[in-house]
N, C-alpha and C. Protein backbone atom coordinates (compact mmCIF):
# COMPACT_ATOMS: atom_id res chain seq x y z
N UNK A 1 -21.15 -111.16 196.22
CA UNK A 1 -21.70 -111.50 197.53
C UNK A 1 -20.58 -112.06 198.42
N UNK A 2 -20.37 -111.48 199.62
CA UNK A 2 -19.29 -112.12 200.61
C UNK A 2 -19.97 -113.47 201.33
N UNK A 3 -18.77 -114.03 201.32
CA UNK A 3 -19.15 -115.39 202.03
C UNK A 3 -19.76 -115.88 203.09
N UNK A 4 -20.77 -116.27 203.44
CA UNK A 4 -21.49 -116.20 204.92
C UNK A 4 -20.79 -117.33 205.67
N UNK A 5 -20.86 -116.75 206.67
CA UNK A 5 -20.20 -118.04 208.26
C UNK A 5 -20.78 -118.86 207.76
N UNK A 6 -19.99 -120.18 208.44
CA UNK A 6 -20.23 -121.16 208.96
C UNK A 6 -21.63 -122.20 208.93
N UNK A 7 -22.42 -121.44 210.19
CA UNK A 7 -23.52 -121.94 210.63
C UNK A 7 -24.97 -121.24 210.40
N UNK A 8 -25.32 -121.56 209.56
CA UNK A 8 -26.74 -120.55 209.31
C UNK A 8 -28.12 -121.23 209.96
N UNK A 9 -29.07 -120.71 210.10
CA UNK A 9 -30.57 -120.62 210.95
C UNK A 9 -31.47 -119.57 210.60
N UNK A 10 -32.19 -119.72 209.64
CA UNK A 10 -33.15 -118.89 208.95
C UNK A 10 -35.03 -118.47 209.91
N UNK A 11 -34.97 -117.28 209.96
CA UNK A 11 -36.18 -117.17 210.42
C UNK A 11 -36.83 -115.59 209.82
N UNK A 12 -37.92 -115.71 210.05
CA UNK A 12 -39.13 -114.60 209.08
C UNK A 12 -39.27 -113.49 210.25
N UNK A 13 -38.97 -112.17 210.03
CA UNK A 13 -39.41 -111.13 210.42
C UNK A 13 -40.96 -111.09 211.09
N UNK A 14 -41.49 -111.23 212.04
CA UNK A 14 -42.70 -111.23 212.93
C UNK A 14 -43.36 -109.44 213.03
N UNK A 15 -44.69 -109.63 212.63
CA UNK A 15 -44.87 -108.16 213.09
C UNK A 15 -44.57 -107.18 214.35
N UNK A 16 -44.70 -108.34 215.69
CA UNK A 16 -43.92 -107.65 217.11
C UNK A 16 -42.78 -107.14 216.97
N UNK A 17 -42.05 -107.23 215.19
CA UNK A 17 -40.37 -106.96 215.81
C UNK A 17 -40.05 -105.55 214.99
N UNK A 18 -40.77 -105.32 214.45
CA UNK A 18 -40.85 -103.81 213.77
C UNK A 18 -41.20 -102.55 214.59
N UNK A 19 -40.74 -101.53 214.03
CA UNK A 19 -41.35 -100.16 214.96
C UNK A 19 -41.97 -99.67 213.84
N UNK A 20 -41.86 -98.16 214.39
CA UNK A 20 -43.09 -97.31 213.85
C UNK A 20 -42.60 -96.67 212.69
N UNK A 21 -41.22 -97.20 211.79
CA UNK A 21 -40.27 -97.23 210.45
C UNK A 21 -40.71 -98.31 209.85
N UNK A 22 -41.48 -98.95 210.49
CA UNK A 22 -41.72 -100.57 209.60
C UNK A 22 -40.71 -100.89 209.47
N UNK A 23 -39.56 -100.92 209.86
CA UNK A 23 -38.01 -101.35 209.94
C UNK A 23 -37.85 -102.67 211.47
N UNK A 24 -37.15 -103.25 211.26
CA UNK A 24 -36.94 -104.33 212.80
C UNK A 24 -36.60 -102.95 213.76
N UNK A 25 -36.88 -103.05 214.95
CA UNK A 25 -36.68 -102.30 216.09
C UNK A 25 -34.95 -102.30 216.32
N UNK A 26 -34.41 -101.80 216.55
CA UNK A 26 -32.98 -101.88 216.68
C UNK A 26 -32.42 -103.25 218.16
N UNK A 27 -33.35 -103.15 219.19
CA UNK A 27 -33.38 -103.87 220.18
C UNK A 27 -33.19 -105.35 220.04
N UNK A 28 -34.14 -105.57 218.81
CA UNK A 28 -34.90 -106.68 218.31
C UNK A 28 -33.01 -107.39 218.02
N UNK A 29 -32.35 -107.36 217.88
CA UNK A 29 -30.62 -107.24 216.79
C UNK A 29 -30.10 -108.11 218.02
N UNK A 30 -30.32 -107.98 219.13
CA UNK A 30 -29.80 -108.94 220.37
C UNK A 30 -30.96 -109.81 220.53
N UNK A 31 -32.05 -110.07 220.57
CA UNK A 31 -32.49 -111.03 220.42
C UNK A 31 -32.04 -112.08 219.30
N UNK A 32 -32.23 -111.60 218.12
CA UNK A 32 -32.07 -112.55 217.04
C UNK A 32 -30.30 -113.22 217.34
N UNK A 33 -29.50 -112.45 217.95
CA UNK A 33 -28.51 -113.19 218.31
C UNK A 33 -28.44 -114.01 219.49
N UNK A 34 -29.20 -113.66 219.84
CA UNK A 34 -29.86 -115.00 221.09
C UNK A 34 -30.03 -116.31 220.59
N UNK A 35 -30.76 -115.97 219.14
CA UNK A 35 -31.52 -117.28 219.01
C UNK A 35 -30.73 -117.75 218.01
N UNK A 36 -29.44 -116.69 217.33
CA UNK A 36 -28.77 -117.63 216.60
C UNK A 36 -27.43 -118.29 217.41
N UNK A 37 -27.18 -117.57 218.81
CA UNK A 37 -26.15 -118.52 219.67
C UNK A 37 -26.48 -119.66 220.16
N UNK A 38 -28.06 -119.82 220.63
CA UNK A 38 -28.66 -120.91 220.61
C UNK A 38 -28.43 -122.17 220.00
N UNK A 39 -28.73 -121.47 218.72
CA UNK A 39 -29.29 -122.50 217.07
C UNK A 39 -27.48 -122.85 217.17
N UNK A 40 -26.37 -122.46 217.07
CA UNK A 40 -25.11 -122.40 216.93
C UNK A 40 -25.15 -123.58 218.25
N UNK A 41 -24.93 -123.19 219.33
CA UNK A 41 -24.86 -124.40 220.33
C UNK A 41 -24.93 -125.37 220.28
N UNK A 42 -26.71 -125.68 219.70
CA UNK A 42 -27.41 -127.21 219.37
C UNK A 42 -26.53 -127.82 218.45
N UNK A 43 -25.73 -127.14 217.37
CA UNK A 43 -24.93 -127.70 216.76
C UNK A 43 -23.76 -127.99 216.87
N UNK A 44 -23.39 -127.60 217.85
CA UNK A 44 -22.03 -128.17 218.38
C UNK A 44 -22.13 -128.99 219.72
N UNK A 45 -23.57 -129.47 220.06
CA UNK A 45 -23.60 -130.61 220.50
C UNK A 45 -23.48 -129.74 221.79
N UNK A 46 -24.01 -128.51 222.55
CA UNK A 46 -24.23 -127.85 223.23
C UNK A 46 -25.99 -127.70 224.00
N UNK A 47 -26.53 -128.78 224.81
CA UNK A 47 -27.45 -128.36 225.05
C UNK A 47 -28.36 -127.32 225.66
N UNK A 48 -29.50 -126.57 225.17
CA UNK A 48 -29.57 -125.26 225.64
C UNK A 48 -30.07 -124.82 227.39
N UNK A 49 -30.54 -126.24 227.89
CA UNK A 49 -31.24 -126.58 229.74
C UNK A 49 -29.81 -128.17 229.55
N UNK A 50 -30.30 -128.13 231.15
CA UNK A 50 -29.62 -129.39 231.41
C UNK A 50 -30.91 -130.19 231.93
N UNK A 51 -30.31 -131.90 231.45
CA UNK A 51 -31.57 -132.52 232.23
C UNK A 51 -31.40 -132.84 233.85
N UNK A 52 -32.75 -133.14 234.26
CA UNK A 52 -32.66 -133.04 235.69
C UNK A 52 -31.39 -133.71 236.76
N UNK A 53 -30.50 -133.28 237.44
CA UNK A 53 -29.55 -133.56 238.14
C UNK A 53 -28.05 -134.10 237.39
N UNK A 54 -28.20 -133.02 236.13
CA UNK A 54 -27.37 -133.11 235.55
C UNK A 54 -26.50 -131.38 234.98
N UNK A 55 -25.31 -131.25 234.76
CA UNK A 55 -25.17 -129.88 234.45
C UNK A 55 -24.53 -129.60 232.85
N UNK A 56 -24.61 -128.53 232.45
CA UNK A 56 -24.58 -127.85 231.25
C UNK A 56 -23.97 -126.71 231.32
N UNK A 57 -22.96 -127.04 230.69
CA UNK A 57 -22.14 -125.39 230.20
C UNK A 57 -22.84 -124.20 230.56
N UNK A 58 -22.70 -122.98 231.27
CA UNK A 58 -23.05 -121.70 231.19
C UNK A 58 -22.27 -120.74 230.74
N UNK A 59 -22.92 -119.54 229.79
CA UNK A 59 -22.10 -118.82 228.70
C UNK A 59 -23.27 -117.28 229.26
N UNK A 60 -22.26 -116.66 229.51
CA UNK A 60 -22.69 -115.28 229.84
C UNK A 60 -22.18 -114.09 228.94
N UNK A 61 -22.93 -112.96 228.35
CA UNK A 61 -22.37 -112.38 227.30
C UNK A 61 -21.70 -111.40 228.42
N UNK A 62 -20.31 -111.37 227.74
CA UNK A 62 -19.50 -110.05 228.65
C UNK A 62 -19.52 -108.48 227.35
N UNK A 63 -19.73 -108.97 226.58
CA UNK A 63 -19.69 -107.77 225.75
C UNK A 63 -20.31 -108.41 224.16
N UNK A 64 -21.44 -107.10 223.45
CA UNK A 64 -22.05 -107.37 222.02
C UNK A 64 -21.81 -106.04 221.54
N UNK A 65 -21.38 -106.37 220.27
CA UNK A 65 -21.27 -104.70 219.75
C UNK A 65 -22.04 -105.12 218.33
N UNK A 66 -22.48 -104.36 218.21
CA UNK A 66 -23.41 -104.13 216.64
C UNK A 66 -23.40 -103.36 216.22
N UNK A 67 -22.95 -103.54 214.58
CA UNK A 67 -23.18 -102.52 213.11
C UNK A 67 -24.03 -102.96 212.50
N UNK A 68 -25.01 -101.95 212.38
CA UNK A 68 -26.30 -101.47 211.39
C UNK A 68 -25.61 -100.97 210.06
N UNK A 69 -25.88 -102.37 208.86
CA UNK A 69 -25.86 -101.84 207.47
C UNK A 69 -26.95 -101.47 206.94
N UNK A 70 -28.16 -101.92 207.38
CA UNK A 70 -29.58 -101.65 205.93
C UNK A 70 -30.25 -102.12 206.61
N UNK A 71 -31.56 -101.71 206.59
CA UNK A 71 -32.77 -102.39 207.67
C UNK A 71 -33.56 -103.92 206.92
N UNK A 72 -34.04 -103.84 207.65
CA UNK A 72 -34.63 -105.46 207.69
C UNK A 72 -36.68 -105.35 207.78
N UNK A 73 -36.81 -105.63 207.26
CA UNK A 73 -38.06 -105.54 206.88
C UNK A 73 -39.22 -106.84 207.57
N UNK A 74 -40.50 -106.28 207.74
CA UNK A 74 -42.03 -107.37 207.92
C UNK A 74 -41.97 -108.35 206.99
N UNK A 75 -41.83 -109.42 207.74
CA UNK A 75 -42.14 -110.46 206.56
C UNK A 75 -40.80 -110.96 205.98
N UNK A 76 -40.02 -110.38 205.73
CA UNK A 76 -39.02 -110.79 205.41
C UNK A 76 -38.20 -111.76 205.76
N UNK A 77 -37.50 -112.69 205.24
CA UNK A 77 -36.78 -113.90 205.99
C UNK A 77 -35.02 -113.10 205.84
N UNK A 78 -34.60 -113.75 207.29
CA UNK A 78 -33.28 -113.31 207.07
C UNK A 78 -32.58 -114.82 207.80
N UNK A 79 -31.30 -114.92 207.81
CA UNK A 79 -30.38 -115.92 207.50
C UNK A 79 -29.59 -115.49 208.86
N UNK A 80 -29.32 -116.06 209.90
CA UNK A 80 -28.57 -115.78 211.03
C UNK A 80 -27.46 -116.78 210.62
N UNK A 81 -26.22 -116.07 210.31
CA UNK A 81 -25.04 -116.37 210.04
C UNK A 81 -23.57 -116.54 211.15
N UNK A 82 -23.56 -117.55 211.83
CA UNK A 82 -22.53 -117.91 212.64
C UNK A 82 -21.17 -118.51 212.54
N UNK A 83 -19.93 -117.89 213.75
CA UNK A 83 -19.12 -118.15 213.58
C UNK A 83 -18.21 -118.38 214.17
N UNK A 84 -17.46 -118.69 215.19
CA UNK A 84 -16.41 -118.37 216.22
C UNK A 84 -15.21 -118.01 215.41
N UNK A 85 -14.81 -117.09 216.16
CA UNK A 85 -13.78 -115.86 215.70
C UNK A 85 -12.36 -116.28 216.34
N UNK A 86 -12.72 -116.33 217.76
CA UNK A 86 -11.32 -116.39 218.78
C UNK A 86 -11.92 -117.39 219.75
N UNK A 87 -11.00 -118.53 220.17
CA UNK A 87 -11.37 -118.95 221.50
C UNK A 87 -9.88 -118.90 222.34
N UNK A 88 -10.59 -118.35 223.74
CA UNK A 88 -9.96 -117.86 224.48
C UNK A 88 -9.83 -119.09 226.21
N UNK A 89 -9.17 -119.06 226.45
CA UNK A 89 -9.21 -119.77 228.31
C UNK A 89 -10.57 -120.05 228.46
N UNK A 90 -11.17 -118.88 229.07
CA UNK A 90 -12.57 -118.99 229.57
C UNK A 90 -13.35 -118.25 228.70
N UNK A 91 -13.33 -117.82 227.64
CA UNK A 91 -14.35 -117.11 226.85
C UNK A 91 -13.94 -117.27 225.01
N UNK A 92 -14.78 -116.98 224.61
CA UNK A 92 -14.44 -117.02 223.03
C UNK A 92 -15.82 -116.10 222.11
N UNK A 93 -14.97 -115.53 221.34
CA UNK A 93 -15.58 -114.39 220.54
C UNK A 93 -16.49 -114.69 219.27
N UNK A 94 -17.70 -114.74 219.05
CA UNK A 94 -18.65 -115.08 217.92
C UNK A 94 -19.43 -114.24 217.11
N UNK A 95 -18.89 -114.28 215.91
CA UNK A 95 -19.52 -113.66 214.76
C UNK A 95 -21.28 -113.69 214.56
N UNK A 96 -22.11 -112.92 214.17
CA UNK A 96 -23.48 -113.28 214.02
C UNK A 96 -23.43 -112.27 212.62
N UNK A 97 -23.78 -112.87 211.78
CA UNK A 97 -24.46 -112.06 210.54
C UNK A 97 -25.68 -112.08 210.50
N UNK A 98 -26.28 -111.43 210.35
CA UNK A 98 -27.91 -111.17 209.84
C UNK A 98 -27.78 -110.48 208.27
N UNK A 99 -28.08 -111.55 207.69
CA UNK A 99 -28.10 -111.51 206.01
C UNK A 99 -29.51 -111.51 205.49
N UNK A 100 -30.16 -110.99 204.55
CA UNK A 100 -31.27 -111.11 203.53
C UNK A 100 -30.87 -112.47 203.04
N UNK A 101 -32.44 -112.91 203.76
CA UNK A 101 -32.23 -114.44 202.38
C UNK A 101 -32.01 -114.51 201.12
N UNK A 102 -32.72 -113.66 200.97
CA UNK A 102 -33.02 -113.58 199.14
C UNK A 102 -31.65 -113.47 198.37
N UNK A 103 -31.14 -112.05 198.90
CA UNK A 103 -29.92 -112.08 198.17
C UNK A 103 -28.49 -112.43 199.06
N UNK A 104 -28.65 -112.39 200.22
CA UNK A 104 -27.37 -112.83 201.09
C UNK A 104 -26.70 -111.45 201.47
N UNK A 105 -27.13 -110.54 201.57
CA UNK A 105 -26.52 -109.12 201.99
C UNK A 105 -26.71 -109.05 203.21
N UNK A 106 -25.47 -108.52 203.90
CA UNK A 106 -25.56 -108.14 205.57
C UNK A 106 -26.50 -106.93 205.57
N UNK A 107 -27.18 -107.26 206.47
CA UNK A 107 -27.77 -106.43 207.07
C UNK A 107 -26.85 -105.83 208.76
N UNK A 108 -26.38 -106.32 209.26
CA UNK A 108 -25.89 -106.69 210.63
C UNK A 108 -25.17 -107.59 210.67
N UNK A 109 -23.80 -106.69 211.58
CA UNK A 109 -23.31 -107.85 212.24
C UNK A 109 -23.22 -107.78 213.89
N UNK A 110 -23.35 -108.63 214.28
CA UNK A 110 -22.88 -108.44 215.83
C UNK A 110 -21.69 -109.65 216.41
N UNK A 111 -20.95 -108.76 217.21
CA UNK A 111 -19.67 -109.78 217.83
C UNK A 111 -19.66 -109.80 219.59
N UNK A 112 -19.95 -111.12 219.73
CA UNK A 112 -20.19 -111.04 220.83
C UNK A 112 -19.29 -111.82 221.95
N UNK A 113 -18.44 -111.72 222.67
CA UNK A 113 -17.62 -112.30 223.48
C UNK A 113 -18.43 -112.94 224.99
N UNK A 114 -18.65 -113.87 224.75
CA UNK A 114 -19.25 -115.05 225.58
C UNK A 114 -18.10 -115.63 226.87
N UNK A 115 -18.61 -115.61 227.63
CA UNK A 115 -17.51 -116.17 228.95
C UNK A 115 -18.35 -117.20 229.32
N UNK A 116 -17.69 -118.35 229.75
CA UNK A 116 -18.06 -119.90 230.33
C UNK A 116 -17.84 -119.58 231.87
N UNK A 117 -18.71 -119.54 232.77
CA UNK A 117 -18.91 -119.13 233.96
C UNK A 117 -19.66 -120.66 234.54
N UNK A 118 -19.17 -121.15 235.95
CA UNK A 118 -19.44 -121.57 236.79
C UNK A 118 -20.10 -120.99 237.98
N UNK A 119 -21.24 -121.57 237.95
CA UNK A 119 -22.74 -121.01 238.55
C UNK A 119 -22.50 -121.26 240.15
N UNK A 120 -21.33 -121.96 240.43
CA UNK A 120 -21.44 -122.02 241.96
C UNK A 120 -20.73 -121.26 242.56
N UNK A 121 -19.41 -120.75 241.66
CA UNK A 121 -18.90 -119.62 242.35
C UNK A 121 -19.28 -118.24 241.69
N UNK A 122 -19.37 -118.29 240.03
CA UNK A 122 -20.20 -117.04 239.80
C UNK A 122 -18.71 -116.46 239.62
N UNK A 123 -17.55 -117.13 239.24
CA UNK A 123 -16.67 -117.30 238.72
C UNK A 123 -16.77 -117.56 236.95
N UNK A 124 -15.47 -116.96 236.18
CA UNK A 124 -15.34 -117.64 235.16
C UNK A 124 -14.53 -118.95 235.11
N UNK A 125 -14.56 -119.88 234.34
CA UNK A 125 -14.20 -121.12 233.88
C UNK A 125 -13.62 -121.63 232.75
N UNK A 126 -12.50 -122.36 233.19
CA UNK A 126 -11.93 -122.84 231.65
C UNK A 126 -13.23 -123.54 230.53
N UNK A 127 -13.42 -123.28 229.34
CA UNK A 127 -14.04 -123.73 228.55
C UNK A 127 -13.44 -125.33 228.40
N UNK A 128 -14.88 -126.02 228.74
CA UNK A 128 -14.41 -127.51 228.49
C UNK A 128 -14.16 -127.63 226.93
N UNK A 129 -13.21 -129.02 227.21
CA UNK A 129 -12.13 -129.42 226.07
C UNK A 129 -13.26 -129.58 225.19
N UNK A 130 -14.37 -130.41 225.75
CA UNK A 130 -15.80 -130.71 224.23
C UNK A 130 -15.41 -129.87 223.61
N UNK A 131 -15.84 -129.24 224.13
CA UNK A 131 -16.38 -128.01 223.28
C UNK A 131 -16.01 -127.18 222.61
N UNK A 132 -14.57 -127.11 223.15
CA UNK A 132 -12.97 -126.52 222.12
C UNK A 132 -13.25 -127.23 220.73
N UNK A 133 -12.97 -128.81 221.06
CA UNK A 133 -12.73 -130.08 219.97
C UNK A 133 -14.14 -129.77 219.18
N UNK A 134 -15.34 -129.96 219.50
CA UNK A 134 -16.59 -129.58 218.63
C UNK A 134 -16.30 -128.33 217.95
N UNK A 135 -15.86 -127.24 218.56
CA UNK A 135 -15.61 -125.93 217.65
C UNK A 135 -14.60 -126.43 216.97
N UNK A 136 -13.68 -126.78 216.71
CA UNK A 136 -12.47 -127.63 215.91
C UNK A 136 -12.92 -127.90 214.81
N UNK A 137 -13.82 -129.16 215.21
CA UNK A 137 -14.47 -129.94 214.38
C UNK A 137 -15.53 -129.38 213.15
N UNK A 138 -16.18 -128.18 214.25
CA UNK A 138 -17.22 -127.92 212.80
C UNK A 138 -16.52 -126.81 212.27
N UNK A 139 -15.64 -126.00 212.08
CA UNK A 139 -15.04 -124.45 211.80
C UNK A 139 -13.80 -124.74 211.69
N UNK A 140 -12.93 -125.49 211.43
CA UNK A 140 -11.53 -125.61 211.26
C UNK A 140 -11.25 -125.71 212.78
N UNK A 141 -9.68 -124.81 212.79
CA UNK A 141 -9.25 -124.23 213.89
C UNK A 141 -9.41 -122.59 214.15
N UNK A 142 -10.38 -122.05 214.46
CA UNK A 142 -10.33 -120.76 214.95
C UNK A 142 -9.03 -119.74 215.93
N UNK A 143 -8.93 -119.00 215.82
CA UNK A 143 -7.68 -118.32 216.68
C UNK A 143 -7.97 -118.93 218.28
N UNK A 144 -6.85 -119.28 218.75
CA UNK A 144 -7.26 -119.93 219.80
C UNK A 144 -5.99 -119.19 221.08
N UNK A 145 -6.35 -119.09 222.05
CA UNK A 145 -5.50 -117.67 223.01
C UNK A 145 -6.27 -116.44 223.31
């Protein structure tokens, strides 16, 4: 069994997320990395809203690419496996595994390059230092450039 990232977040296959293969919908593969960049955030001390008259990091996906190893099944629990790969100026590159709980086999991976964008110019933005130092902190030092 290869080693899973970092940061894991386990959730159960829902009947809405299957097609007409009884397989997860292929679509469904960017959601679940939604909710494991999310789950990844909260843990690096990244909140997912800001509170009122206050602001919060914004992360816009500039690019996701996904490989389909083996389908993923109803009912089934799978293991969203996280990682940062590269951090870059204004963006940095994150691993997502989608593994079988049971036995820990990829099913999927997706890599997704995230840019830190400032909402007033709609500009990209240097990634604050936090958040460098929090990725530091929980993942070693990742490639950084």
């Amino acid at each position: 069994m290869q080693q899973q990232a970092g940061f894991r977040h386990r959730i159960r296959v829902r009947y809405s997320e299957i097609d007409g293969q009884k397989v997860v919908f292929n679509s469904r593969y960017l959601e679940y990395a939604d909710v494991a960049i999310t789950e990844y955030y909260r843990s690096l001390g990244v909140p997912p809203t800001a509170p009122a008259g206050s602001e919060v990091p914004e992360f816009h996906v500039a690019k996701a690419a996904i490989e389909f190893k083996a389908p993923i099944y109803l009912d089934e629990e799978i293991d969203l496996c996280v990682r940062t790969l590269r951090v870059g100026r204004t963006s940095w590159t994150i691993l997502i595994e989608i593994r079988g709980a049971a036995r820990g086999d990829i099913r999927a991976t997706i890599e997704e390059v995230q840019v830190h964008v400032d909402l007033h110019t709609g500009t990209a933005a240097p990634l604050p230092d936090w958040i460098r130092a929090n990725i530091e902190k929980s993942e070693g030092a990742p490639a950084m450039g």
